[in-house]
C-alpha atoms as a PDB file:
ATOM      1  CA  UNK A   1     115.316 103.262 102.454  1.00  0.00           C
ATOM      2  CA  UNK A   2     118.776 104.938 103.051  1.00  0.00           C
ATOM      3  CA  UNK A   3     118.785 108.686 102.091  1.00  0.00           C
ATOM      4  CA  UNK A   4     120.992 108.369  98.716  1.00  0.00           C
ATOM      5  CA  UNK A   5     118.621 105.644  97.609  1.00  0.00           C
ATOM      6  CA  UNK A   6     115.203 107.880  98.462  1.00  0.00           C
ATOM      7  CA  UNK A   7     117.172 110.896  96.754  1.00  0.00           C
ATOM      8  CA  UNK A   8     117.585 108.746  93.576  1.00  0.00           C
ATOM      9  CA  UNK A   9     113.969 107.779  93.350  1.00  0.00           C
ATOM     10  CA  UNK A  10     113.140 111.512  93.494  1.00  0.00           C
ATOM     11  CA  UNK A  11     115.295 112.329  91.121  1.00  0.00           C
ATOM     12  CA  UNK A  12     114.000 109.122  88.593  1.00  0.00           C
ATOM     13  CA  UNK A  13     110.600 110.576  89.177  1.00  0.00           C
ATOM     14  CA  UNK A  14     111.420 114.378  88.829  1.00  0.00           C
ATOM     15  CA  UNK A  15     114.080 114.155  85.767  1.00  0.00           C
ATOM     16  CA  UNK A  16     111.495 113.040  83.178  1.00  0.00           C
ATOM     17  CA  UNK A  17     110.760 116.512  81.541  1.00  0.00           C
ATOM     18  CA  UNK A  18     108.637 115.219  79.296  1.00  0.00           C
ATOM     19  CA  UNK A  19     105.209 117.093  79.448  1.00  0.00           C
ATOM     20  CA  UNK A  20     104.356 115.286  82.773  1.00  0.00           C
ATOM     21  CA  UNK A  21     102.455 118.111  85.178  1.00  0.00           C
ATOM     22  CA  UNK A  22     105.277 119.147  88.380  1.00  0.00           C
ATOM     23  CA  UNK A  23     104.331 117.536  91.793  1.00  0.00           C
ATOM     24  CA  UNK A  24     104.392 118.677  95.101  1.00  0.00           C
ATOM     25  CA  UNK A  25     106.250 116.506  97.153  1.00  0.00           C
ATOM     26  CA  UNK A  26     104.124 115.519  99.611  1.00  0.00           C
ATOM     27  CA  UNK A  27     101.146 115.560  96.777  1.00  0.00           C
ATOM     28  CA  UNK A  28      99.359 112.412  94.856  1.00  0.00           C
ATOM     29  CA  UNK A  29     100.016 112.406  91.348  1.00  0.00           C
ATOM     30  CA  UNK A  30      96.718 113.263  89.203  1.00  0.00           C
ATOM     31  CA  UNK A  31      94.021 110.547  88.236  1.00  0.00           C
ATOM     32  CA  UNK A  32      95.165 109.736  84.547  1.00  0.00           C
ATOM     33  CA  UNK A  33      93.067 110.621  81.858  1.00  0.00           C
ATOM     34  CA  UNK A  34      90.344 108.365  80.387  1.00  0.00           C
ATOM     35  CA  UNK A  35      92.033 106.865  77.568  1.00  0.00           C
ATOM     36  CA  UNK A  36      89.982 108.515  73.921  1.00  0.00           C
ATOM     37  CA  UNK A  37      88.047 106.212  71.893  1.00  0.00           C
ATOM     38  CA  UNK A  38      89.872 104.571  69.440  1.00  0.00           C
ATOM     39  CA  UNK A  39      89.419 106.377  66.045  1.00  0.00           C
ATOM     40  CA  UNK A  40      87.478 105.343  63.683  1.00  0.00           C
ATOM     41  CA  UNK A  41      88.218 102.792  61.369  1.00  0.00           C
ATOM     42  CA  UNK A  42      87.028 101.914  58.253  1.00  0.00           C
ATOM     43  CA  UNK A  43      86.162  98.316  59.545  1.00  0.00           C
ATOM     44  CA  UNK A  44      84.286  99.934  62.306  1.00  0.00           C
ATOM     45  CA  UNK A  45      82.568 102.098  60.193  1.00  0.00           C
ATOM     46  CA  UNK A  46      80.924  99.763  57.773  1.00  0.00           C
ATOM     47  CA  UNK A  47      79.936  97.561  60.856  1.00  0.00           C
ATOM     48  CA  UNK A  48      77.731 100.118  62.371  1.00  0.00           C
ATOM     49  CA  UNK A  49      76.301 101.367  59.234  1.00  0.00           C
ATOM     50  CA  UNK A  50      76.683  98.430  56.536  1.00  0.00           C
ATOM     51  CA  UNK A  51      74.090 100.342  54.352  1.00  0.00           C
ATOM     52  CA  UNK A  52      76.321 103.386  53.363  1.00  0.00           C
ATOM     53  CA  UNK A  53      79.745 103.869  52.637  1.00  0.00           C
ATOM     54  CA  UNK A  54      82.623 104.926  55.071  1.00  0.00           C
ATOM     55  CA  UNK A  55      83.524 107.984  55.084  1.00  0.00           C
ATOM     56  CA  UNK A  56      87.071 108.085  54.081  1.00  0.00           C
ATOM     57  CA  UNK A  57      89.161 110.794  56.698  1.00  0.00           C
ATOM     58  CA  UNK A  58      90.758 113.674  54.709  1.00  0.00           C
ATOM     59  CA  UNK A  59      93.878 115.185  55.351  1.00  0.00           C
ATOM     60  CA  UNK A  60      93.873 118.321  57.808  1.00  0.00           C
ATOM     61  CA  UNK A  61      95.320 121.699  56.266  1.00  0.00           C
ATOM     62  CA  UNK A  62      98.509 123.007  58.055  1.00  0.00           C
ATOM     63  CA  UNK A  63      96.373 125.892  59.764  1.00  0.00           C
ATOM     64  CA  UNK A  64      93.976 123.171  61.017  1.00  0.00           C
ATOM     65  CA  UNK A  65      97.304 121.059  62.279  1.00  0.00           C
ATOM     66  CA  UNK A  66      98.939 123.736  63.922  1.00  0.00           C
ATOM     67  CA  UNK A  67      95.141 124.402  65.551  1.00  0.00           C
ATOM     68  CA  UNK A  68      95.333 120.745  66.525  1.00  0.00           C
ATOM     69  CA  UNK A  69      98.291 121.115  68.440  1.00  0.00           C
ATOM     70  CA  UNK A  70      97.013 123.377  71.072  1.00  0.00           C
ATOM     71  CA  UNK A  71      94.697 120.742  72.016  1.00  0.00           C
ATOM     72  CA  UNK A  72      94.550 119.029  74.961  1.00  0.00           C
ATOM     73  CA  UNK A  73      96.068 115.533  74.728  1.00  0.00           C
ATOM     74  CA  UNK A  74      92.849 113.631  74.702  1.00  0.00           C
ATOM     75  CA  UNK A  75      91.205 115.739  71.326  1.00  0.00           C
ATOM     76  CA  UNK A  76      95.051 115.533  70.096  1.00  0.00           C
ATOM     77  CA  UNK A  77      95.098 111.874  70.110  1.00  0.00           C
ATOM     78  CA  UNK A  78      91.517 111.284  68.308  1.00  0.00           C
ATOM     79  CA  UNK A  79      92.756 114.626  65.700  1.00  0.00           C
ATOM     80  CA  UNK A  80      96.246 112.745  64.806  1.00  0.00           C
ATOM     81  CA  UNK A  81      94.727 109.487  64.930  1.00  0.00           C
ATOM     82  CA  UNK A  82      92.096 110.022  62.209  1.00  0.00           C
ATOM     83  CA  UNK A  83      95.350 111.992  60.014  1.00  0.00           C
ATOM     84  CA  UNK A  84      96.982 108.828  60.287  1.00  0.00           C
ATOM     85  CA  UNK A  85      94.125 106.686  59.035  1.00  0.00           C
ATOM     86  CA  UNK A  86      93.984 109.432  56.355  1.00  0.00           C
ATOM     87  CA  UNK A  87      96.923 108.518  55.258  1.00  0.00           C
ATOM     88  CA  UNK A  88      98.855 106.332  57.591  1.00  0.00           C
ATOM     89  CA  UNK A  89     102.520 106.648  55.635  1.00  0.00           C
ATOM     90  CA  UNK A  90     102.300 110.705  56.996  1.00  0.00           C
ATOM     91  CA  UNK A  91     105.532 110.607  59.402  1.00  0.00           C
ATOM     92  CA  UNK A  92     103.900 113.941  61.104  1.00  0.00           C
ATOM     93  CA  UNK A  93     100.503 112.290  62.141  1.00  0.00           C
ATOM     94  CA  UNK A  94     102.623 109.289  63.100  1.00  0.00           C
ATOM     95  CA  UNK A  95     104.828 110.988  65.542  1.00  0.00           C
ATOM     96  CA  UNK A  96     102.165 113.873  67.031  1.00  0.00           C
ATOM     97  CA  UNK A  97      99.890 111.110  67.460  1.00  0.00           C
ATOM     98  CA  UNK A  98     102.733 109.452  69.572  1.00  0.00           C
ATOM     99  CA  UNK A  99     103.405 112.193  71.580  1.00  0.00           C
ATOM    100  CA  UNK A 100      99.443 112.436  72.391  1.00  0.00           C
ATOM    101  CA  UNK A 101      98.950 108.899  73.241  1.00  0.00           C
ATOM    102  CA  UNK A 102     102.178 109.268  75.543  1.00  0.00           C
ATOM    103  CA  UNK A 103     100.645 112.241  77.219  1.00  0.00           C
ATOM    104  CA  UNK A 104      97.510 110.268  78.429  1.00  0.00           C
ATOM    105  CA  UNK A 105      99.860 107.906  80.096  1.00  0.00           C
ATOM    106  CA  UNK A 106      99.259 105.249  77.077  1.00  0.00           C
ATOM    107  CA  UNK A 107     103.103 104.037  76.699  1.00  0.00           C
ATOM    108  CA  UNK A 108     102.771 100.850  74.973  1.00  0.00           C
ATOM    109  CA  UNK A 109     100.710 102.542  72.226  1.00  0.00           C
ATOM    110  CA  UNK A 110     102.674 105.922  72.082  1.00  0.00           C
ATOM    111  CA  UNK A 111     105.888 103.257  71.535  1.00  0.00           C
ATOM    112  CA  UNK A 112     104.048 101.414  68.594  1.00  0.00           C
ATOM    113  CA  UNK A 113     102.773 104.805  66.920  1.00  0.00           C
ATOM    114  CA  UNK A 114     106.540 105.980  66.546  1.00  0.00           C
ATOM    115  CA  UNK A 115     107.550 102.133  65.483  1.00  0.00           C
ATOM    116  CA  UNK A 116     104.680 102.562  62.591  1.00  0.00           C
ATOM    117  CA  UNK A 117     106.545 106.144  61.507  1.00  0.00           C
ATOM    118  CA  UNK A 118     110.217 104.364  61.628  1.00  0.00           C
ATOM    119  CA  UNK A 119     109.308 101.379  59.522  1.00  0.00           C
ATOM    120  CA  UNK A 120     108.966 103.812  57.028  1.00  0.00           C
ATOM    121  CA  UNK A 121     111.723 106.194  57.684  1.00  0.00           C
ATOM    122  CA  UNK A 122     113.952 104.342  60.084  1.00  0.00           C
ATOM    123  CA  UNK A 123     115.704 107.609  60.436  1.00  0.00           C
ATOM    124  CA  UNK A 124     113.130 109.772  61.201  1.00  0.00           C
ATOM    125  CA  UNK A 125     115.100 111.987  63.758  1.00  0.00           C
ATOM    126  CA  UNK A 126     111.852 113.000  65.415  1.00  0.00           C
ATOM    127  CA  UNK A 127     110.107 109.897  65.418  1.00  0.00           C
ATOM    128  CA  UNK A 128     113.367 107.882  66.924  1.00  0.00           C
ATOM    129  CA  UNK A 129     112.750 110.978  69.726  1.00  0.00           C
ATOM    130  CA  UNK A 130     109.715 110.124  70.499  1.00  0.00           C
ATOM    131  CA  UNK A 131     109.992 106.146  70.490  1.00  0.00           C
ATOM    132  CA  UNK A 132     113.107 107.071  73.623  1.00  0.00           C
ATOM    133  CA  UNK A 133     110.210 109.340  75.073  1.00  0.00           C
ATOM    134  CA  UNK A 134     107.616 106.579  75.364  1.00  0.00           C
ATOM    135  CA  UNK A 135     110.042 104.161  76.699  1.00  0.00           C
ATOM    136  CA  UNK A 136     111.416 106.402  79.240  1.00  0.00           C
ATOM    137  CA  UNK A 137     108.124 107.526  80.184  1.00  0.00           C
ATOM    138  CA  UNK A 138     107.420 103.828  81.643  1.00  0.00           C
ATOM    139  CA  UNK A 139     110.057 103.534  83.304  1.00  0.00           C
ATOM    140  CA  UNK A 140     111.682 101.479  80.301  1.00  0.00           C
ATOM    141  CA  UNK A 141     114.638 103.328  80.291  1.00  0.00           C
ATOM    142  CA  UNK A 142     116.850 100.308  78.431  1.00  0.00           C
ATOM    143  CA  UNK A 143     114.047 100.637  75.630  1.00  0.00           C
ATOM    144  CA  UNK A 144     115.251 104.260  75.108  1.00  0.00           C
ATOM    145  CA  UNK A 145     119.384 103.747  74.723  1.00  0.00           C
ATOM    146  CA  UNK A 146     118.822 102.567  71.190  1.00  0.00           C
ATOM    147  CA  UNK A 147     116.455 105.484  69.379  1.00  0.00           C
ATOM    148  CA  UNK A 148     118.077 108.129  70.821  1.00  0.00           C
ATOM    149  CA  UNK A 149     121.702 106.812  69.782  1.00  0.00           C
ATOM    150  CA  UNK A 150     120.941 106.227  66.390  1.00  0.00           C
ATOM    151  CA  UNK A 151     118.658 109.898  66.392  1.00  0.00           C
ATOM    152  CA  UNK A 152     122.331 110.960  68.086  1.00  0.00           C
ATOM    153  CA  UNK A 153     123.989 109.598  64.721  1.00  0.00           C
ATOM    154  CA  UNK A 154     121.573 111.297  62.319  1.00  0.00           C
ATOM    155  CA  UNK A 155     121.758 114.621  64.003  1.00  0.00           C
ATOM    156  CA  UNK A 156     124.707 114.776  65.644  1.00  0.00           C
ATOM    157  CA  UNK A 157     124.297 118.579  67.137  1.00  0.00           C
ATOM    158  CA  UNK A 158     120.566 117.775  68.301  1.00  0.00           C
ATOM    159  CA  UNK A 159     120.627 117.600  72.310  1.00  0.00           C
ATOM    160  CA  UNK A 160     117.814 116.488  72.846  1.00  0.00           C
ATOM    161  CA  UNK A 161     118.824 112.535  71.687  1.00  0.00           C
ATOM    162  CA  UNK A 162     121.933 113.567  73.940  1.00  0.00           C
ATOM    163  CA  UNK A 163     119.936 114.469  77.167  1.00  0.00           C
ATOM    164  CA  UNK A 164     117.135 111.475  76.237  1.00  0.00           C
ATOM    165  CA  UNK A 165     119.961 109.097  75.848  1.00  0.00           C
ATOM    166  CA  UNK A 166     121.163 110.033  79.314  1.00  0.00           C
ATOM    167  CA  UNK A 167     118.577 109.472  80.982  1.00  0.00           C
ATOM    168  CA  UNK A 168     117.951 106.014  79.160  1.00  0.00           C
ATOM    169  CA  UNK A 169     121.083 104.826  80.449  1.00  0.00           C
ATOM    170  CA  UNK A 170     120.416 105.984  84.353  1.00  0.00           C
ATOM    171  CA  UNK A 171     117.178 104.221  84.222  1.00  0.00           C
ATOM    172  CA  UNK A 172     119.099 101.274  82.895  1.00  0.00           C
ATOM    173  CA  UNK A 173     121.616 101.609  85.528  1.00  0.00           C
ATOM    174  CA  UNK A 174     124.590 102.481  83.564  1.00  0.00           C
ATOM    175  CA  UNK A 175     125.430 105.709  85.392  1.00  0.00           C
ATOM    176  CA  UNK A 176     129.210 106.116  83.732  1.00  0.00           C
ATOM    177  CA  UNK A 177     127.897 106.062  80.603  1.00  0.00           C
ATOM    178  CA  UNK A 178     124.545 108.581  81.795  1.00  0.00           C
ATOM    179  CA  UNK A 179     127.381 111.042  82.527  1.00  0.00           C
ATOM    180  CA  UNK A 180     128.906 110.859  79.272  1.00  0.00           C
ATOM    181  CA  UNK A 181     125.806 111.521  77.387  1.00  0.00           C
ATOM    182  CA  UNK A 182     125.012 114.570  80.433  1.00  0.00           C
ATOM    183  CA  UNK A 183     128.460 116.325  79.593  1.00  0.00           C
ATOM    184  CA  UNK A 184     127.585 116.038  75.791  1.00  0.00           C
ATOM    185  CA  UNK A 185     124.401 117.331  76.615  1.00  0.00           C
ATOM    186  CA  UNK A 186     125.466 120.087  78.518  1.00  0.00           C
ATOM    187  CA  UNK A 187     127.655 120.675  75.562  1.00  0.00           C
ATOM    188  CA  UNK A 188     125.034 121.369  72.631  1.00  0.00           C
ATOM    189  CA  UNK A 189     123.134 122.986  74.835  1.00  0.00           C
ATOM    190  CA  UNK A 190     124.632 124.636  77.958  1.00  0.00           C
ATOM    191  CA  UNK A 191     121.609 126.960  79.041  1.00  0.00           C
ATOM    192  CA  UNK A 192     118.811 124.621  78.258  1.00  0.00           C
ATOM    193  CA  UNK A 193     116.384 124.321  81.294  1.00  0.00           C
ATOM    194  CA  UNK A 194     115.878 120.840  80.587  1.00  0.00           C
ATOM    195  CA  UNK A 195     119.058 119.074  79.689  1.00  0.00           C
ATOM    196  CA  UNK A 196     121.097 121.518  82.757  1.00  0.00           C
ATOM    197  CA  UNK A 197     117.902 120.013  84.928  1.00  0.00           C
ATOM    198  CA  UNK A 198     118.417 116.451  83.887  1.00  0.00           C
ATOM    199  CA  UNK A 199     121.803 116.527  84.435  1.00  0.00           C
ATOM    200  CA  UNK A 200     121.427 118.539  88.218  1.00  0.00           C
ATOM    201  CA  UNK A 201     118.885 115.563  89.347  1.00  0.00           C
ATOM    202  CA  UNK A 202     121.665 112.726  87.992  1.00  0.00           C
ATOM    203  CA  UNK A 203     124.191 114.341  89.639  1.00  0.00           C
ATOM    204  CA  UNK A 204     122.176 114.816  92.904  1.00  0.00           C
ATOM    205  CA  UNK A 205     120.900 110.728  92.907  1.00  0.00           C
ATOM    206  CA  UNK A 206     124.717 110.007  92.404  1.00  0.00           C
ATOM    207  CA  UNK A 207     125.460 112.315  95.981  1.00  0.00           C
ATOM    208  CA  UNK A 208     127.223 115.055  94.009  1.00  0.00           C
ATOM    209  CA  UNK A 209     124.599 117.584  95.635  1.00  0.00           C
ATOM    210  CA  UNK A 210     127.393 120.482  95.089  1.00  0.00           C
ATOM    211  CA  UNK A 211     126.886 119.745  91.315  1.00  0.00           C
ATOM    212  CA  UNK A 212     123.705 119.178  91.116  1.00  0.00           C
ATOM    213  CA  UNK A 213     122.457 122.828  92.767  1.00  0.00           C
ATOM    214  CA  UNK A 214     125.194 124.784  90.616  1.00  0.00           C
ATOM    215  CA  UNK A 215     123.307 122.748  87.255  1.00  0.00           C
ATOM    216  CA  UNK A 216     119.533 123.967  88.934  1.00  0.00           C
ATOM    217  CA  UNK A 217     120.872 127.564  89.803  1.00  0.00           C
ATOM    218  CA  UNK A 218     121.360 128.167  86.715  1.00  0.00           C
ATOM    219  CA  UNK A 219     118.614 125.998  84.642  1.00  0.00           C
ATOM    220  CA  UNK A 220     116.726 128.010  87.377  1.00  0.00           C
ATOM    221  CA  UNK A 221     117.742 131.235  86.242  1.00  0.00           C
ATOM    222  CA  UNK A 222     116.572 130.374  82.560  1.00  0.00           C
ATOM    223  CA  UNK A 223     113.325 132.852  81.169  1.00  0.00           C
ATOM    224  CA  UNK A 224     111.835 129.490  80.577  1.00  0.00           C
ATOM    225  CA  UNK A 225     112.543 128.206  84.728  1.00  0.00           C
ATOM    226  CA  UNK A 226     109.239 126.313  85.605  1.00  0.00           C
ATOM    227  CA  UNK A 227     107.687 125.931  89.181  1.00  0.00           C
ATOM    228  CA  UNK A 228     109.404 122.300  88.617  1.00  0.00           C
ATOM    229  CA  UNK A 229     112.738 123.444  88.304  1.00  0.00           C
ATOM    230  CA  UNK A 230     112.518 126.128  90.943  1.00  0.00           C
ATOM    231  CA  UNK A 231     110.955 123.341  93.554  1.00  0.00           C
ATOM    232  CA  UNK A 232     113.885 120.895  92.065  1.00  0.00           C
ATOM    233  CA  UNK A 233     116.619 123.644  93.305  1.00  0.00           C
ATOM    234  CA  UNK A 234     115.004 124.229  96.885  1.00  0.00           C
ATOM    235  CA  UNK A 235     115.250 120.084  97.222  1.00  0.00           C
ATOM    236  CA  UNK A 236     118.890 119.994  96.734  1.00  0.00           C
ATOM    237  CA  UNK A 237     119.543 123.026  98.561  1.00  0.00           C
ATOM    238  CA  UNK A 238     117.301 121.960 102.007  1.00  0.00           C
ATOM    239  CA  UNK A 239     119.287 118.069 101.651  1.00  0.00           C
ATOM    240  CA  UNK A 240     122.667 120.481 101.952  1.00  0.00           C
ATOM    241  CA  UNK A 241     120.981 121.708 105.061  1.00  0.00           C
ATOM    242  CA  UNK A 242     120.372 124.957 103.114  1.00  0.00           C
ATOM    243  CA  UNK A 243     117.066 125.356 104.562  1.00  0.00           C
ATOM    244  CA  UNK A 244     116.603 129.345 105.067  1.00  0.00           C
ATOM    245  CA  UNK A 245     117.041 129.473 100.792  1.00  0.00           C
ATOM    246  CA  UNK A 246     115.159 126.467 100.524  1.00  0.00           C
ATOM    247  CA  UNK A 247     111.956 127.754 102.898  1.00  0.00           C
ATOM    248  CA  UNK A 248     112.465 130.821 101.048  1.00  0.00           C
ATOM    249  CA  UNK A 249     111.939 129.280  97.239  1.00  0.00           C
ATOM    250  CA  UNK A 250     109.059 127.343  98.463  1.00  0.00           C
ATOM    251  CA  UNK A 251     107.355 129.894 100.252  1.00  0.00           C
ATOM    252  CA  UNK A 252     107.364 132.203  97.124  1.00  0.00           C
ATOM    253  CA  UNK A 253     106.093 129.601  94.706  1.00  0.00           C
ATOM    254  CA  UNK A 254     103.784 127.337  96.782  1.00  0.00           C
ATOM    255  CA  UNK A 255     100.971 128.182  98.680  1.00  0.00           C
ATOM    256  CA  UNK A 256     101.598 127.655 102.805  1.00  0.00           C
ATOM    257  CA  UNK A 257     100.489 124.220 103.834  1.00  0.00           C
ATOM    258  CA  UNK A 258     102.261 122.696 100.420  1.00  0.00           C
ATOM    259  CA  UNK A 259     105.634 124.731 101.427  1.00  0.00           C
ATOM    260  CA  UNK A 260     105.235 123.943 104.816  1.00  0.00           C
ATOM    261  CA  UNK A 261     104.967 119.850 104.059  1.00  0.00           C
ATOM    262  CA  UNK A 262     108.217 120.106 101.526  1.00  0.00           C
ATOM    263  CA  UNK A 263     109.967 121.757 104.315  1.00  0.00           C
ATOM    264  CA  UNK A 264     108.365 119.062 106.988  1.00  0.00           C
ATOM    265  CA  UNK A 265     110.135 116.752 104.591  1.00  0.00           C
ATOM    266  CA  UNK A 266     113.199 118.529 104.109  1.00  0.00           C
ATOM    267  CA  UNK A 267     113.956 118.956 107.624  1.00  0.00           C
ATOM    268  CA  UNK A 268     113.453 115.848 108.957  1.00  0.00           C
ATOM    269  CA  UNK A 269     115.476 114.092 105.936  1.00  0.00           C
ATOM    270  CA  UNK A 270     118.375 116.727 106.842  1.00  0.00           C
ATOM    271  CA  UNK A 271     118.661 114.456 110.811  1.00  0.00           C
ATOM    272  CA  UNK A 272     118.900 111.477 109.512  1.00  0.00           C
END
């Protein structure tokens, strides 16, 4: 694989900022999550105890929502799943249970979720977000162009259907237009970590590496920087043959034999 090919893979797999845990390079990505048991329905329910009534779910209270929401994904998903068979026209369930099921890695289902949510409210800013999420998520990039232009339409000042809709179109290989939807990104939002990191990793798959570390210098210089972003920057700088700043970033983030691997890697994709 030529180097501007291998750097646009990395940059596919590093630019979706969409809860997915950072990497090290050289690392295997975590064993997904056992998907949770479907919630209970109440078919289900009067199958496995015919002789009493289901119980019908009630509707959480806000404080037990917002409780809900530092879960982890896998007591999220079963929490928003039993709100939505409480009441399954509830756009909020809808679109947290979304972003749960996309969490565990459960695309196809995350997709449908948001679908249920926009049949009622077609322009249901968040739920169009999240549909663009799921698709991107799988690599379905095409899937996302549509949500996140018509979420685009509905809000036009919100950058996050700016910076989803860019990255839709690089995964559907439409890079001219990706830019566009970058520099309007960039625009709504010039100091976001996330759209200025999205836009650094397009840049750098496209060869502008120049670009691409001034974007992660300062998305790293953000309060809200993660080990991601910090990791993204010393990439870009070692494939300039920066490799003194690069060894430096990984040495103070990483422990030694990760650092030492990324720089392994960094060096020996700088000769060839």
């Amino acid at each position: 694989m030529c180097r501007k090919r291998a750097l646009a893979a990395t940059a596919q797999m590093l630019a979706l900022l969409l809860a997915s845990p950072a990497l090290a390079w050289g690392g295997k990505p975590a064993t997904p999550a056992p998907a949770p048991a479907a919630a209970p329905t109440k078919a289900s329910a009067t199958a496995q105890a015919p002789d009493q009534a289901p119980a019908t779910p009630k509707k959480a209270s806000p404080e037990i929502r917002a409780q809900a929401d530092r879960m982890e994904p896998l007591a999220r998903a079963a929490f928003w799943a039993s709100q939505v068979d409480a009441d399954p026209k509830d756009p909020e369930a809808g679109v947290k249970l979304s972003s749960a099921l996309r969490a565990l890695g459960r695309y196809p289902e995350a997709g449908a979720a948001s679908e249920a949510v926009l049949v009622q409210q077609p322009k249901n800013v968040d739920a169009l977000l999240e549909k663009a999420r799921a698709a991107i998520a799988s690599g379905q990039g095409f899937y996302a162009i549509a949500p996140s232009r018509t979420a685009l339409d509905v809000a036009p000042k919100d950058w996050r259907a700016a910076t989803l809709l860019a990255v839709g179109l690089d995964q559907a290989q439409r890079p001219i237009d990706a830019m566009e939807a970058h520099r309007k990104a960039l625009q709504l939002a010039p100091d976001n970590t996330s759209v200025l990191t999205n836009a650094a990793l397009f840049y750098a798959a496209q060869g502008d590496k120049a670009q691409a570390e001034t974007l992660l210098r300062k998305a790293a210089a953000q309060p809200d920087a993660t080990l991601q972003v910090r990791q993204n920057l010393a990439l870009v700088l070692g494939l300039q043959g920066k490799l003194v700043e690069a060894e430096q970033i990984e040495r103070e983030n990483l422990p030694p034999q990760i650092a030492q691997a990324n720089l392994d890697y960094l060096k020996a994709t700088g000769t060839r």
